[in-house]
C-alpha atoms as a PDB file:
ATOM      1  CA  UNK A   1     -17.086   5.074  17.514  1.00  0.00           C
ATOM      2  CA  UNK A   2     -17.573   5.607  13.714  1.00  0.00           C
ATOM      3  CA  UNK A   3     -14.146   6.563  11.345  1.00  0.00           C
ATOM      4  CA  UNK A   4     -15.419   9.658  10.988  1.00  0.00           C
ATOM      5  CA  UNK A   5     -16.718  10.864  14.673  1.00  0.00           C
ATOM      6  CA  UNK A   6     -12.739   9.055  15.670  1.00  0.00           C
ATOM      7  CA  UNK A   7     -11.007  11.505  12.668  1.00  0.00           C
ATOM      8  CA  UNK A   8     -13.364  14.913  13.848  1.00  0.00           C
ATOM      9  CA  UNK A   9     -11.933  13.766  17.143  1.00  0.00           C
ATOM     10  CA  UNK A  10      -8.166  13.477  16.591  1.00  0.00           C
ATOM     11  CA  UNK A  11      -8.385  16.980  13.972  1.00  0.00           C
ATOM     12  CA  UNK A  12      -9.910  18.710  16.914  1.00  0.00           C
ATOM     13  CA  UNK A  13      -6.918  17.312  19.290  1.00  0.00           C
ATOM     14  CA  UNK A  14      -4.440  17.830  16.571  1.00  0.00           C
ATOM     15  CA  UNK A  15      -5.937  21.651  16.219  1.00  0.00           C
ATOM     16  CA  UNK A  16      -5.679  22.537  20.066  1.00  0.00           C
ATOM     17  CA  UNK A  17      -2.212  21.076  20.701  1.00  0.00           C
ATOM     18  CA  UNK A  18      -1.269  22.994  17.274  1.00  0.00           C
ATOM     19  CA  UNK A  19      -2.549  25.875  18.857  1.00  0.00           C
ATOM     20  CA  UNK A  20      -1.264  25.870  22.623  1.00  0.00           C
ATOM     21  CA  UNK A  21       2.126  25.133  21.000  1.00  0.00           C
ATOM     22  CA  UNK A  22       2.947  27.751  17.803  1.00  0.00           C
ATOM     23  CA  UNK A  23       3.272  31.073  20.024  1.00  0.00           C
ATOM     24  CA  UNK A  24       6.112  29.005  21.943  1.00  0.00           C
ATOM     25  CA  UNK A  25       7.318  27.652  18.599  1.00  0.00           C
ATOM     26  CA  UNK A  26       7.753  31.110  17.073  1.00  0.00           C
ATOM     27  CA  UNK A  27       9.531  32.512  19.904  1.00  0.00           C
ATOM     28  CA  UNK A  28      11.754  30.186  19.822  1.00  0.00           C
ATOM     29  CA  UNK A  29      12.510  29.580  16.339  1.00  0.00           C
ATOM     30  CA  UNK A  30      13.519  33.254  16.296  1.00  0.00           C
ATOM     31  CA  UNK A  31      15.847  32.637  19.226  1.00  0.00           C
ATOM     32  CA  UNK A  32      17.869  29.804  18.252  1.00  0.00           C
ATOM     33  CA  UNK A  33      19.679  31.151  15.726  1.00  0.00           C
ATOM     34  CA  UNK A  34      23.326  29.624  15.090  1.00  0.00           C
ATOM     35  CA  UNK A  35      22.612  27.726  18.462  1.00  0.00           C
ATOM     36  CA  UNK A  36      20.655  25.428  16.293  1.00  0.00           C
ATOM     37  CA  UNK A  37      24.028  24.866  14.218  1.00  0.00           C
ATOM     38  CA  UNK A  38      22.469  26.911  11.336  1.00  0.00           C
ATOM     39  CA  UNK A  39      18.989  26.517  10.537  1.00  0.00           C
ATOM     40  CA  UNK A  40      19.549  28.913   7.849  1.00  0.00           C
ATOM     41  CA  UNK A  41      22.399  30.835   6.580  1.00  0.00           C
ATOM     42  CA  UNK A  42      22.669  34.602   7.031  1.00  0.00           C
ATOM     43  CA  UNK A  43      23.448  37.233   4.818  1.00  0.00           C
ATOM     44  CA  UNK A  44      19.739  38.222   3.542  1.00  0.00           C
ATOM     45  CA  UNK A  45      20.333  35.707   0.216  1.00  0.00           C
ATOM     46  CA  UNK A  46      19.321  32.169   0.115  1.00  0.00           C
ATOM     47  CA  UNK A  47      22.680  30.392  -0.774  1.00  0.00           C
ATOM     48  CA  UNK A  48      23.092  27.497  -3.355  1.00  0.00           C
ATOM     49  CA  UNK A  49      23.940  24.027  -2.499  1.00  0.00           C
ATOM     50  CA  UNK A  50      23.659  20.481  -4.466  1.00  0.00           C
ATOM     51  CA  UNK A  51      22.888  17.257  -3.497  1.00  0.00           C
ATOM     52  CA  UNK A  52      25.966  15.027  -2.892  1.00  0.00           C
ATOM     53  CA  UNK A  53      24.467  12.992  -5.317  1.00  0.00           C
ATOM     54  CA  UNK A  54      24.811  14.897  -8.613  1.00  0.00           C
ATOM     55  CA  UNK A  55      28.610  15.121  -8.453  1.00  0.00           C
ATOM     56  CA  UNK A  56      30.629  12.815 -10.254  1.00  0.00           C
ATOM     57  CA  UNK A  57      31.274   9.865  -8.009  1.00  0.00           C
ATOM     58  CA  UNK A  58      34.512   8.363  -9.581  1.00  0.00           C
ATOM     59  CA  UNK A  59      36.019  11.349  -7.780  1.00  0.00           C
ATOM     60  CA  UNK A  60      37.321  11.691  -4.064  1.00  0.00           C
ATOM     61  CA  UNK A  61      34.690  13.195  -1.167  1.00  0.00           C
ATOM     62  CA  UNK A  62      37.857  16.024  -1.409  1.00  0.00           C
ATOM     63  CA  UNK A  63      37.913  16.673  -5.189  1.00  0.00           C
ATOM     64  CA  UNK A  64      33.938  16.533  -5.224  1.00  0.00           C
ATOM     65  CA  UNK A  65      33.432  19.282  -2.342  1.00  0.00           C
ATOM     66  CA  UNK A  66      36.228  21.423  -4.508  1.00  0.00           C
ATOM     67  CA  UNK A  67      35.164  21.386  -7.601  1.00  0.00           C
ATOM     68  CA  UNK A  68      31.134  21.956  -6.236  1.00  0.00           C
ATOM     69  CA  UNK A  69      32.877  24.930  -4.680  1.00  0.00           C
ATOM     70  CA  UNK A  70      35.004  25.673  -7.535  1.00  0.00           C
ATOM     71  CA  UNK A  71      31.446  25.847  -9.546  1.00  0.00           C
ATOM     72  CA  UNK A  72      29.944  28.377  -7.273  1.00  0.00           C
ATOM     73  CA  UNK A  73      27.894  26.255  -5.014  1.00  0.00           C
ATOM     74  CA  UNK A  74      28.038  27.402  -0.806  1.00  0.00           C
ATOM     75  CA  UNK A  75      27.648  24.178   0.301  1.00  0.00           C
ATOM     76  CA  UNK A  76      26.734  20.400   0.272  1.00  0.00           C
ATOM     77  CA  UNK A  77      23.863  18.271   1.053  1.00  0.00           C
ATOM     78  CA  UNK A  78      25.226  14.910   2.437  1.00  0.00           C
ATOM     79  CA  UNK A  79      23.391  11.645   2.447  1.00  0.00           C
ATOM     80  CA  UNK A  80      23.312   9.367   5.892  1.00  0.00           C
ATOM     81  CA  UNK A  81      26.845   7.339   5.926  1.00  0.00           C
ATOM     82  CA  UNK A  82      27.113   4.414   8.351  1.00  0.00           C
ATOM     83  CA  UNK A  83      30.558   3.460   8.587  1.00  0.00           C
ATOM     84  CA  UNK A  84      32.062   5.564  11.248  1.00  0.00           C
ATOM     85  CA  UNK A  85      35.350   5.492   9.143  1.00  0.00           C
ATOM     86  CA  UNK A  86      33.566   6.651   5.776  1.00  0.00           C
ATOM     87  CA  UNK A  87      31.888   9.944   7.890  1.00  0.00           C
ATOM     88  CA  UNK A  88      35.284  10.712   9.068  1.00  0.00           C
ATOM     89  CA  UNK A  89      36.950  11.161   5.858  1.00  0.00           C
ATOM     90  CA  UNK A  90      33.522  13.052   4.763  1.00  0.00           C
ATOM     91  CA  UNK A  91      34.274  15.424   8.078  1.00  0.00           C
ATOM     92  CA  UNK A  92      38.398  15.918   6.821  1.00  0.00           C
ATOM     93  CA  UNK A  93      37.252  16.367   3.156  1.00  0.00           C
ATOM     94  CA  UNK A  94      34.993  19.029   3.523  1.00  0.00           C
ATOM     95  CA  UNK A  95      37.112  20.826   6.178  1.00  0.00           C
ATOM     96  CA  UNK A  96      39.726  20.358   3.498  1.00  0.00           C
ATOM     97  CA  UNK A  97      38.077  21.555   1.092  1.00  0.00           C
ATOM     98  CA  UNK A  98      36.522  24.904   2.953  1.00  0.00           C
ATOM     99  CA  UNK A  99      33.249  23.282   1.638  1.00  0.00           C
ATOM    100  CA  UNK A 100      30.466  23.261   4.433  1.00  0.00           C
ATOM    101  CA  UNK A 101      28.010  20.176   4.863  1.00  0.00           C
ATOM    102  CA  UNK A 102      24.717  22.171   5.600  1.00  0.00           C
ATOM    103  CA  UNK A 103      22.088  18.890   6.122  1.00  0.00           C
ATOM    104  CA  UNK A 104      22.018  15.214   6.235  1.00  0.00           C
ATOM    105  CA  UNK A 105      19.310  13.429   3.884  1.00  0.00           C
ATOM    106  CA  UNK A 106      18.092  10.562   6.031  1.00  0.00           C
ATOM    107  CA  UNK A 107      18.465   7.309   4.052  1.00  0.00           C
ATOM    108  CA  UNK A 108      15.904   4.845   6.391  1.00  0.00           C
ATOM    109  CA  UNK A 109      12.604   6.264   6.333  1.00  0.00           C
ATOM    110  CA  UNK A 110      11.417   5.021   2.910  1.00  0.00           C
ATOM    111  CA  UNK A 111      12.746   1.551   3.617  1.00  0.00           C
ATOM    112  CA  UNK A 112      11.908   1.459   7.470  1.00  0.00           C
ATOM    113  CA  UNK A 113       8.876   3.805   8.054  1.00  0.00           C
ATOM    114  CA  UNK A 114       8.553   5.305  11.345  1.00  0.00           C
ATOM    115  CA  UNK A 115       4.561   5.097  10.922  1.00  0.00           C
ATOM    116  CA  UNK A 116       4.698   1.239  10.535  1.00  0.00           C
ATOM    117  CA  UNK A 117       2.633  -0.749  13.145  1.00  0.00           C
ATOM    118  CA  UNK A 118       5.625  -3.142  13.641  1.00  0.00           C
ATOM    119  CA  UNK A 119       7.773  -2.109  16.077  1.00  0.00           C
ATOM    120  CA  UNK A 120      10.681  -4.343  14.436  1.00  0.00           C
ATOM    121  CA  UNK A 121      10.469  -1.759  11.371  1.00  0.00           C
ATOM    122  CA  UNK A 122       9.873   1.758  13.790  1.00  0.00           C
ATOM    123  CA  UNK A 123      13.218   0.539  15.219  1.00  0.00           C
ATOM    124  CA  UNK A 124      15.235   0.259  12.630  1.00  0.00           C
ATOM    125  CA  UNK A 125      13.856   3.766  11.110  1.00  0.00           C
ATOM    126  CA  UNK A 126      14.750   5.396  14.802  1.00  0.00           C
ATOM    127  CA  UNK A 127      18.540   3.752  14.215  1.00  0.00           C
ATOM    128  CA  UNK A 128      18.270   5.236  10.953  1.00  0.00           C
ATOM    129  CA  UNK A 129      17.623   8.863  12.111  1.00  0.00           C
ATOM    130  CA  UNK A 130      19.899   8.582  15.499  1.00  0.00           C
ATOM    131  CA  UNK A 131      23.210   7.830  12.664  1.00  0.00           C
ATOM    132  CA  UNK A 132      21.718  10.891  10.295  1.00  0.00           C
ATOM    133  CA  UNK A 133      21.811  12.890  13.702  1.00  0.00           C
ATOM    134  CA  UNK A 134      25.194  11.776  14.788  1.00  0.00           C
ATOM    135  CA  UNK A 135      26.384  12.342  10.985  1.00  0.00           C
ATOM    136  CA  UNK A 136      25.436  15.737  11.045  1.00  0.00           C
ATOM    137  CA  UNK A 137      26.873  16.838  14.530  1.00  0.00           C
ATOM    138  CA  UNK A 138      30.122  15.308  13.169  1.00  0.00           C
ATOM    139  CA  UNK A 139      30.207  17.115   9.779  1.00  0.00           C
ATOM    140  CA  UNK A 140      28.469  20.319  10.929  1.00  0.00           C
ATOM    141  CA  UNK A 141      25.208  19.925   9.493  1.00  0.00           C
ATOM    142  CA  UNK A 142      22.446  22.238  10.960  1.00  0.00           C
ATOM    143  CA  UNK A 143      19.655  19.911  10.006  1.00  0.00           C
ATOM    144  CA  UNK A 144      18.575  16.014   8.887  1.00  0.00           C
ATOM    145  CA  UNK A 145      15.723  15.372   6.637  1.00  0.00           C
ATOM    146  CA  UNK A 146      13.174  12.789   7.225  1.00  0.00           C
ATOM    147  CA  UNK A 147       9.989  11.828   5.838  1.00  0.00           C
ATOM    148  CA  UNK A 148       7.817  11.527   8.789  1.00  0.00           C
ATOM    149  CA  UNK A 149       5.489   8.798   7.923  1.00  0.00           C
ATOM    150  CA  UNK A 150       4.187   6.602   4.966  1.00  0.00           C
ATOM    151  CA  UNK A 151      -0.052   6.140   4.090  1.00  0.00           C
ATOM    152  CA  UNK A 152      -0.692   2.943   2.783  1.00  0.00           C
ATOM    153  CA  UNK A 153      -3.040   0.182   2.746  1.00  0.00           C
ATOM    154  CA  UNK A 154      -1.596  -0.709   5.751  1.00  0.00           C
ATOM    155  CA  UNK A 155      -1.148   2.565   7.536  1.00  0.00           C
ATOM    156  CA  UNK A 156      -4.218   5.046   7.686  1.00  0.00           C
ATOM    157  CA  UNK A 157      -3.389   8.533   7.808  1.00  0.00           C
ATOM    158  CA  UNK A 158      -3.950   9.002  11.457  1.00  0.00           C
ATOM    159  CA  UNK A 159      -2.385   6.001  12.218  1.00  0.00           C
ATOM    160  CA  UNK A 160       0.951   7.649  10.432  1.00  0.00           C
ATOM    161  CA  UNK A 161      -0.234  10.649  11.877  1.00  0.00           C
ATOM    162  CA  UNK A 162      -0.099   9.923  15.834  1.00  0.00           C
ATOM    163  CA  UNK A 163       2.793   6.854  15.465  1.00  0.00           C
ATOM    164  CA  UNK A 164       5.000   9.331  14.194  1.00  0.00           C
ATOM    165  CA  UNK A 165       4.483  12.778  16.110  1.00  0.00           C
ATOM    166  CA  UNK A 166       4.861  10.099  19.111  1.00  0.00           C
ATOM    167  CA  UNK A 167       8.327   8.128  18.128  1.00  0.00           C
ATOM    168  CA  UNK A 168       9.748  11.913  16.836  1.00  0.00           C
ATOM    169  CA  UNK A 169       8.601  13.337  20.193  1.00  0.00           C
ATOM    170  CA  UNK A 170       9.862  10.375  22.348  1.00  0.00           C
ATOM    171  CA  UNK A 171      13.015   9.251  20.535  1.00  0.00           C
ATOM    172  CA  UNK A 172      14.000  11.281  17.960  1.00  0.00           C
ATOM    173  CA  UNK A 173      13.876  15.346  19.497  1.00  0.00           C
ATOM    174  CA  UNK A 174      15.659  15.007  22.459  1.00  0.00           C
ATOM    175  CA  UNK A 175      18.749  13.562  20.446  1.00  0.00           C
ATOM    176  CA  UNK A 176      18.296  16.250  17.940  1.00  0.00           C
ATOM    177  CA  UNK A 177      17.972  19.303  20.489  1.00  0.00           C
ATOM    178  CA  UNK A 178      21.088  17.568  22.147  1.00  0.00           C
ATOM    179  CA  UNK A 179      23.027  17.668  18.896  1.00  0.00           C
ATOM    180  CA  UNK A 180      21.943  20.988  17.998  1.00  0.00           C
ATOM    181  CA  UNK A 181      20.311  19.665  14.832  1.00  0.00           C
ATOM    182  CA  UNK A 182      17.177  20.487  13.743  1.00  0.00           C
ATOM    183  CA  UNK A 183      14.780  17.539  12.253  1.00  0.00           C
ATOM    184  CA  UNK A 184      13.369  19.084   9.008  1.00  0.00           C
ATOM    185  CA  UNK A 185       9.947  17.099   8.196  1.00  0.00           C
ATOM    186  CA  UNK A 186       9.958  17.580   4.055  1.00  0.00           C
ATOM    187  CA  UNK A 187       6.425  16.886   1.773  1.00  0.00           C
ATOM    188  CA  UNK A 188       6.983  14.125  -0.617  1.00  0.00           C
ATOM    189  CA  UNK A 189       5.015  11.606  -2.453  1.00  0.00           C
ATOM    190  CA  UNK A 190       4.480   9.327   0.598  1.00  0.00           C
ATOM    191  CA  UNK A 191      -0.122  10.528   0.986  1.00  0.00           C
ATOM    192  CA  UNK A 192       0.923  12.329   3.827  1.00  0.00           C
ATOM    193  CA  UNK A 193       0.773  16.126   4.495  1.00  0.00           C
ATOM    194  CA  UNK A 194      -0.781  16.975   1.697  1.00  0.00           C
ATOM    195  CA  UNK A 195      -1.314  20.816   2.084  1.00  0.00           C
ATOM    196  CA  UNK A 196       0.771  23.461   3.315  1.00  0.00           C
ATOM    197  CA  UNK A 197      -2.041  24.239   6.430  1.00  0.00           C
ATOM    198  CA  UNK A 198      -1.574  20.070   7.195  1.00  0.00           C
ATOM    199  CA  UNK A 199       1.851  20.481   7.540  1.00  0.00           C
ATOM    200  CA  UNK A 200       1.997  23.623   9.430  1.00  0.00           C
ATOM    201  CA  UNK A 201      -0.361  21.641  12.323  1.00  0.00           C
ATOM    202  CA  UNK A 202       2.397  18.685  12.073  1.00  0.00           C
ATOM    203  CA  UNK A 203       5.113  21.399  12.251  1.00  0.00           C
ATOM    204  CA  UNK A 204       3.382  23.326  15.675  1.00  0.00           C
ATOM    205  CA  UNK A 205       2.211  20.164  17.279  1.00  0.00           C
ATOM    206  CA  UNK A 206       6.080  19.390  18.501  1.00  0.00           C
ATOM    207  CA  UNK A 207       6.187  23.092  20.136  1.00  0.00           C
ATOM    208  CA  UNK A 208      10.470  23.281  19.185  1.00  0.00           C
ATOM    209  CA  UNK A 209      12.521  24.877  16.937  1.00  0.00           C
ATOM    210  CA  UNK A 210      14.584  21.903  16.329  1.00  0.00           C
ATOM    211  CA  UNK A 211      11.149  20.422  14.080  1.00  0.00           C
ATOM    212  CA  UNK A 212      10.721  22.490  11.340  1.00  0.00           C
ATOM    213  CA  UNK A 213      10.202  22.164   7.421  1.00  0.00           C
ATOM    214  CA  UNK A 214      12.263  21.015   4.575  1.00  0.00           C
ATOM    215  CA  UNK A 215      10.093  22.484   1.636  1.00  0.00           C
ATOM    216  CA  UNK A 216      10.556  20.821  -1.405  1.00  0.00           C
ATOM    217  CA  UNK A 217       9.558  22.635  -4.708  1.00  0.00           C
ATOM    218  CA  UNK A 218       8.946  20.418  -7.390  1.00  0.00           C
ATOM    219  CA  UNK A 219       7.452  17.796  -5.033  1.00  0.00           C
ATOM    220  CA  UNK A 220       3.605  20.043  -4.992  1.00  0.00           C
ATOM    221  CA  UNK A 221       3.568  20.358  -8.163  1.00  0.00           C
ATOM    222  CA  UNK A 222       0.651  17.486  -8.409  1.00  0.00           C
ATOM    223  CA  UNK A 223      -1.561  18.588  -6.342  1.00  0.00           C
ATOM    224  CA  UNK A 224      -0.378  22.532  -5.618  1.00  0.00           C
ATOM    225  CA  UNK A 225       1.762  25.406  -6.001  1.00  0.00           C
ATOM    226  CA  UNK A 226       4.936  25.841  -4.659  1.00  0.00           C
ATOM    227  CA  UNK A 227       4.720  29.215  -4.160  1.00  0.00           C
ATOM    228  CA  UNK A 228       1.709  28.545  -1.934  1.00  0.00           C
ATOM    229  CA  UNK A 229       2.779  26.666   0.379  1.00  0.00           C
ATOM    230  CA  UNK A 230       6.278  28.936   0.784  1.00  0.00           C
ATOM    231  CA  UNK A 231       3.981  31.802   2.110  1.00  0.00           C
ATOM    232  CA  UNK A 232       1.758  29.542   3.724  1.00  0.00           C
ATOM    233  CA  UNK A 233       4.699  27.596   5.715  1.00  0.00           C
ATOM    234  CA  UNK A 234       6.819  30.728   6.047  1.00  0.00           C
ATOM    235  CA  UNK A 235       9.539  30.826   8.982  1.00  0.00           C
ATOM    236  CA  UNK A 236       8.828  26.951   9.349  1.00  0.00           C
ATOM    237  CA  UNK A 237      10.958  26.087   6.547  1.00  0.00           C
ATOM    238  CA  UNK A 238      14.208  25.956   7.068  1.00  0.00           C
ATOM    239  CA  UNK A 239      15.680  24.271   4.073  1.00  0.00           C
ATOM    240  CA  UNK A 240      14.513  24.281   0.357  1.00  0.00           C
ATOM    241  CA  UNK A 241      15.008  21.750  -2.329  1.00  0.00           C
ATOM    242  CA  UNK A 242      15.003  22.674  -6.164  1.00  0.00           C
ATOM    243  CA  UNK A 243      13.415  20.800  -9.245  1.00  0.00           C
ATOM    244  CA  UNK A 244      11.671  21.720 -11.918  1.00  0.00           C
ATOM    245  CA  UNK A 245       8.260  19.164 -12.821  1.00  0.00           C
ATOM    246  CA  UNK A 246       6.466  18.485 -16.355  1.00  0.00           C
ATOM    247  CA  UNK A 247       3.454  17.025 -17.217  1.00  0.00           C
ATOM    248  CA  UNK A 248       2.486  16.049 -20.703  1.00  0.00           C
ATOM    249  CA  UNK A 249      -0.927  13.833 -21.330  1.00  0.00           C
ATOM    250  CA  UNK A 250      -0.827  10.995 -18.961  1.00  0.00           C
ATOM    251  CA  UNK A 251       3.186  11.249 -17.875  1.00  0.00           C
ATOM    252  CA  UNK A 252       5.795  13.291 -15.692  1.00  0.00           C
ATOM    253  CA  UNK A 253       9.019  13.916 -15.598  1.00  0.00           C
ATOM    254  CA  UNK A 254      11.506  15.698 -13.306  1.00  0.00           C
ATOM    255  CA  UNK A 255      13.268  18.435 -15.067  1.00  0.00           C
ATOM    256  CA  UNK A 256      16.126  20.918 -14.942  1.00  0.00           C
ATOM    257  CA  UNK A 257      15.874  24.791 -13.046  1.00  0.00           C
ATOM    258  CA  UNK A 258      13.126  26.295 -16.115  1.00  0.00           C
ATOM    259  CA  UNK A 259      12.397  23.298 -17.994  1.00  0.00           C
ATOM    260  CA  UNK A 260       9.238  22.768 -16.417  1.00  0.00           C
ATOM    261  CA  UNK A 261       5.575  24.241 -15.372  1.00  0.00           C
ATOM    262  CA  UNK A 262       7.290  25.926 -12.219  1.00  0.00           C
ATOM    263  CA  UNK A 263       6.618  29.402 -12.209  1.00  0.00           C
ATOM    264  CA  UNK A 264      10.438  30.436 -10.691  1.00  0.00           C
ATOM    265  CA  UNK A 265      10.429  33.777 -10.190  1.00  0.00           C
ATOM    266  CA  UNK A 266       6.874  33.839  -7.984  1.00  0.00           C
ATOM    267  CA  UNK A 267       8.616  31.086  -5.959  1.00  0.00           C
ATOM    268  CA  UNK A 268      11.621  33.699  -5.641  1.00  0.00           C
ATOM    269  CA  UNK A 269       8.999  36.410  -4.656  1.00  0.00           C
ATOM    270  CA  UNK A 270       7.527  34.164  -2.058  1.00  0.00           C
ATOM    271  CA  UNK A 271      10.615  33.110  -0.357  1.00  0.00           C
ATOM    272  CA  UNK A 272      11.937  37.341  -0.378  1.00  0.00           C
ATOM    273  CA  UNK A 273       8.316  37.862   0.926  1.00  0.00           C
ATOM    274  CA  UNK A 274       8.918  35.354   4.072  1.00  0.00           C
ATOM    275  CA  UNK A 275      12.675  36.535   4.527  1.00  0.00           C
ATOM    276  CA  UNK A 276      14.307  33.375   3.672  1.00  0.00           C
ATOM    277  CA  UNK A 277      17.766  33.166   3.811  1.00  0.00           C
ATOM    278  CA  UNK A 278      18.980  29.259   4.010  1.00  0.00           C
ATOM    279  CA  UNK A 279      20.186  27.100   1.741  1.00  0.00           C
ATOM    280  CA  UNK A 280      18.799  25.837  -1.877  1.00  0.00           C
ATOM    281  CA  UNK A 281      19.368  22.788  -2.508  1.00  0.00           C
ATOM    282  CA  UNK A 282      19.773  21.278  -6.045  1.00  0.00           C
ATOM    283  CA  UNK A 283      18.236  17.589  -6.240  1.00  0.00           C
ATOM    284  CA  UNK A 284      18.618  16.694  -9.975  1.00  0.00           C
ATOM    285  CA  UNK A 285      20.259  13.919 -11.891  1.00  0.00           C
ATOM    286  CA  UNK A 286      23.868  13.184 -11.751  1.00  0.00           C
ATOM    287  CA  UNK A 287      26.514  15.171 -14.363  1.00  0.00           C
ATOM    288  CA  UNK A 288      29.771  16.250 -15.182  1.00  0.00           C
ATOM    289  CA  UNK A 289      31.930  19.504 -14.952  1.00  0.00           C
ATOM    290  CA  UNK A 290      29.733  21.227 -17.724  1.00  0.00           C
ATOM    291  CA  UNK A 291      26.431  20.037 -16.941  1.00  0.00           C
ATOM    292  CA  UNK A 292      26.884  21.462 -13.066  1.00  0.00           C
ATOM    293  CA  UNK A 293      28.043  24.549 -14.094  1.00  0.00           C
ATOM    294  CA  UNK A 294      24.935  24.783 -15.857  1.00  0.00           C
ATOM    295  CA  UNK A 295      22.823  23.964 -13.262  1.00  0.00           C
ATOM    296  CA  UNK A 296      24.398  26.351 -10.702  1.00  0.00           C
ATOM    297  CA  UNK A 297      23.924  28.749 -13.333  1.00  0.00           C
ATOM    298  CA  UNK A 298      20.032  28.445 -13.740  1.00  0.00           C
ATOM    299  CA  UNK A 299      20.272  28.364  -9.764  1.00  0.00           C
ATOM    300  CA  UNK A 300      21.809  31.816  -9.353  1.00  0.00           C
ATOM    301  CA  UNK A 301      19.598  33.227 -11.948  1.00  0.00           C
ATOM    302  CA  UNK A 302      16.572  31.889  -9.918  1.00  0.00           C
ATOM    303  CA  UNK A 303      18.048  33.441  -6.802  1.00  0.00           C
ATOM    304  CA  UNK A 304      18.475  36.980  -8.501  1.00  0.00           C
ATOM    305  CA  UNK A 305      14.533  36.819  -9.459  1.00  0.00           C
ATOM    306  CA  UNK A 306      15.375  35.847 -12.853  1.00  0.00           C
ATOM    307  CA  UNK A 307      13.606  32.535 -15.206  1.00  0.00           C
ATOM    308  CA  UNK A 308      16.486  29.910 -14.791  1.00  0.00           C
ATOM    309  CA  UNK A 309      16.775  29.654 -18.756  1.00  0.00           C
ATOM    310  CA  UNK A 310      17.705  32.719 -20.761  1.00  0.00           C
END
């Protein structure tokens, strides 16, 4: 069988179990609710949330969560923590604090890809996930991130494409539907979902509301437009992260909330249009006390339709 007549083949496969599955998926993802430990907040307002990583790190998990609270952020994303001990001072500090832990960013994947041909390496990516998972049942989280699958010269795309829809259907789901914790597939720079109808047949083909989308906005900004793929993905996503992207001659850079080419309020407009509600994460470079109070200020303007930058 020729490369191509084997790819017609899989698309076609890919395309019927996309659509037997979506009605069920829609249903569903309507239904869970808070019983999938917040897929999205509620109040009719997306809510702003940083990374873990931006805040100052010579202070406490406790002082951190206060003063992103004291700053106006709604919550935290965490990053996966292995040491039993370290996640339970994470779990007092935020309940401490009165600062929620809304989703877990899954620290294997890149490393350990769960599209690898070598089982040694799909193993230690599964590990990877199953500690994100327990992480954010202890803390609270509603979701984990993960990067599905990696295309390289090693990997084809339907190679990534069938190892991992089979490891997350296998291994992963049935931990995550246990733990009330939805896995939240996000598009990043791995040659991998590269449009926002790719990822909505990756999204369907799992036919469960605990596999959804983590839509990232500065990540399309190479080869689409955020506010695109927000109407085009719709009640899949259920977490958002926030950058801004430049391009000048032959280089890029990642870039404050309005200090790029993203057009912010159409991305606003898109995410009203599709009734969004979850949280916005900030995923930016480290700062202090004045540079995060900037950046949760460009935030809130973003989120009340407005350009991030006066």
């Amino acid at each position: 069988m020729s490369p191509s007549t084997s790819r017609r083949r899989f698309l076609k496969q890919a395309g019927a179990a996309s659509a037997a599955a979506v009605a069920a998926m829609s249903q569903a993802s309507r239904s869970v609710g808070a019983q999938a430990a917040g897929a999205q907040a509620t109040g009719g307002s997306p809510k702003p949330a940083v990374l873990i990583s931006m805040l100052p790190r010579d202070l406490s998990y406790r002082d951190r969560f206060a003063l992103a609270k004291e700053l106006g952020f709604a919550a935290v994303e965490m990053q996966t923590i292995e040491d039993p001990a370290e996640a339970e001072v994470i779990a007092a500090a935020s309940r401490d604090a009165g600062f929620p832990i809304h989703c877990v960013m899954n620290a294997e994947h890149w490393r350990s890809p769960l599209s690898s041909a070598d089982p040694a390496v799909v193993e230690r990516s599964v590990q990877g996930m199953l500690t994100s998972i327990r992480n954010a049942r202890l803390w609270g989280a509603g979701a984990v991130l993960l990067v599905p699958a990696v295309v390289n010269p090693a990997t084809r795309y339907q190679d990534a494409w069938t190892r991992s829809t089979r490891v997350i259907r296998d291994r992963l789901l049935p931990e995550a539907e246990k733990a009330g914790v939805i896995i939240a597939v996000e598009e990043v720079w791995n040659k991998f979902l590269l449009s926002p109808l790719e990822m909505n047949t990756y999204v369907d083909s799992f036919g469960s509301p605990y596999l959804r989308a983590y839509f990232d906005v500065g990540n399309v900004m190479f080869y689409g437009f955020p506010q695109d793929w927000i109407r085009t993905l719709g009640s899949r996503i259920c977490r958002v992260h926030v950058k801004d992207f430049k391009v000048e001659k032959s280089t890029y850079s990642w870039e404050n909330l309005g200090n790029g080419a993203v057009d912010w309020p159409e991305v606003r407009s898109a995410l009203r249009e599709i009734g969004y509600d979850g949280y916005v994460t900030t995923e930016l470079a480290a700062g202090d006390r004045v540079y995060l109070t900037d950046v949760v200020a460009r935030l809130n303007r973003f989120l009340a339709g407005e350009r991030p930058v006066k």
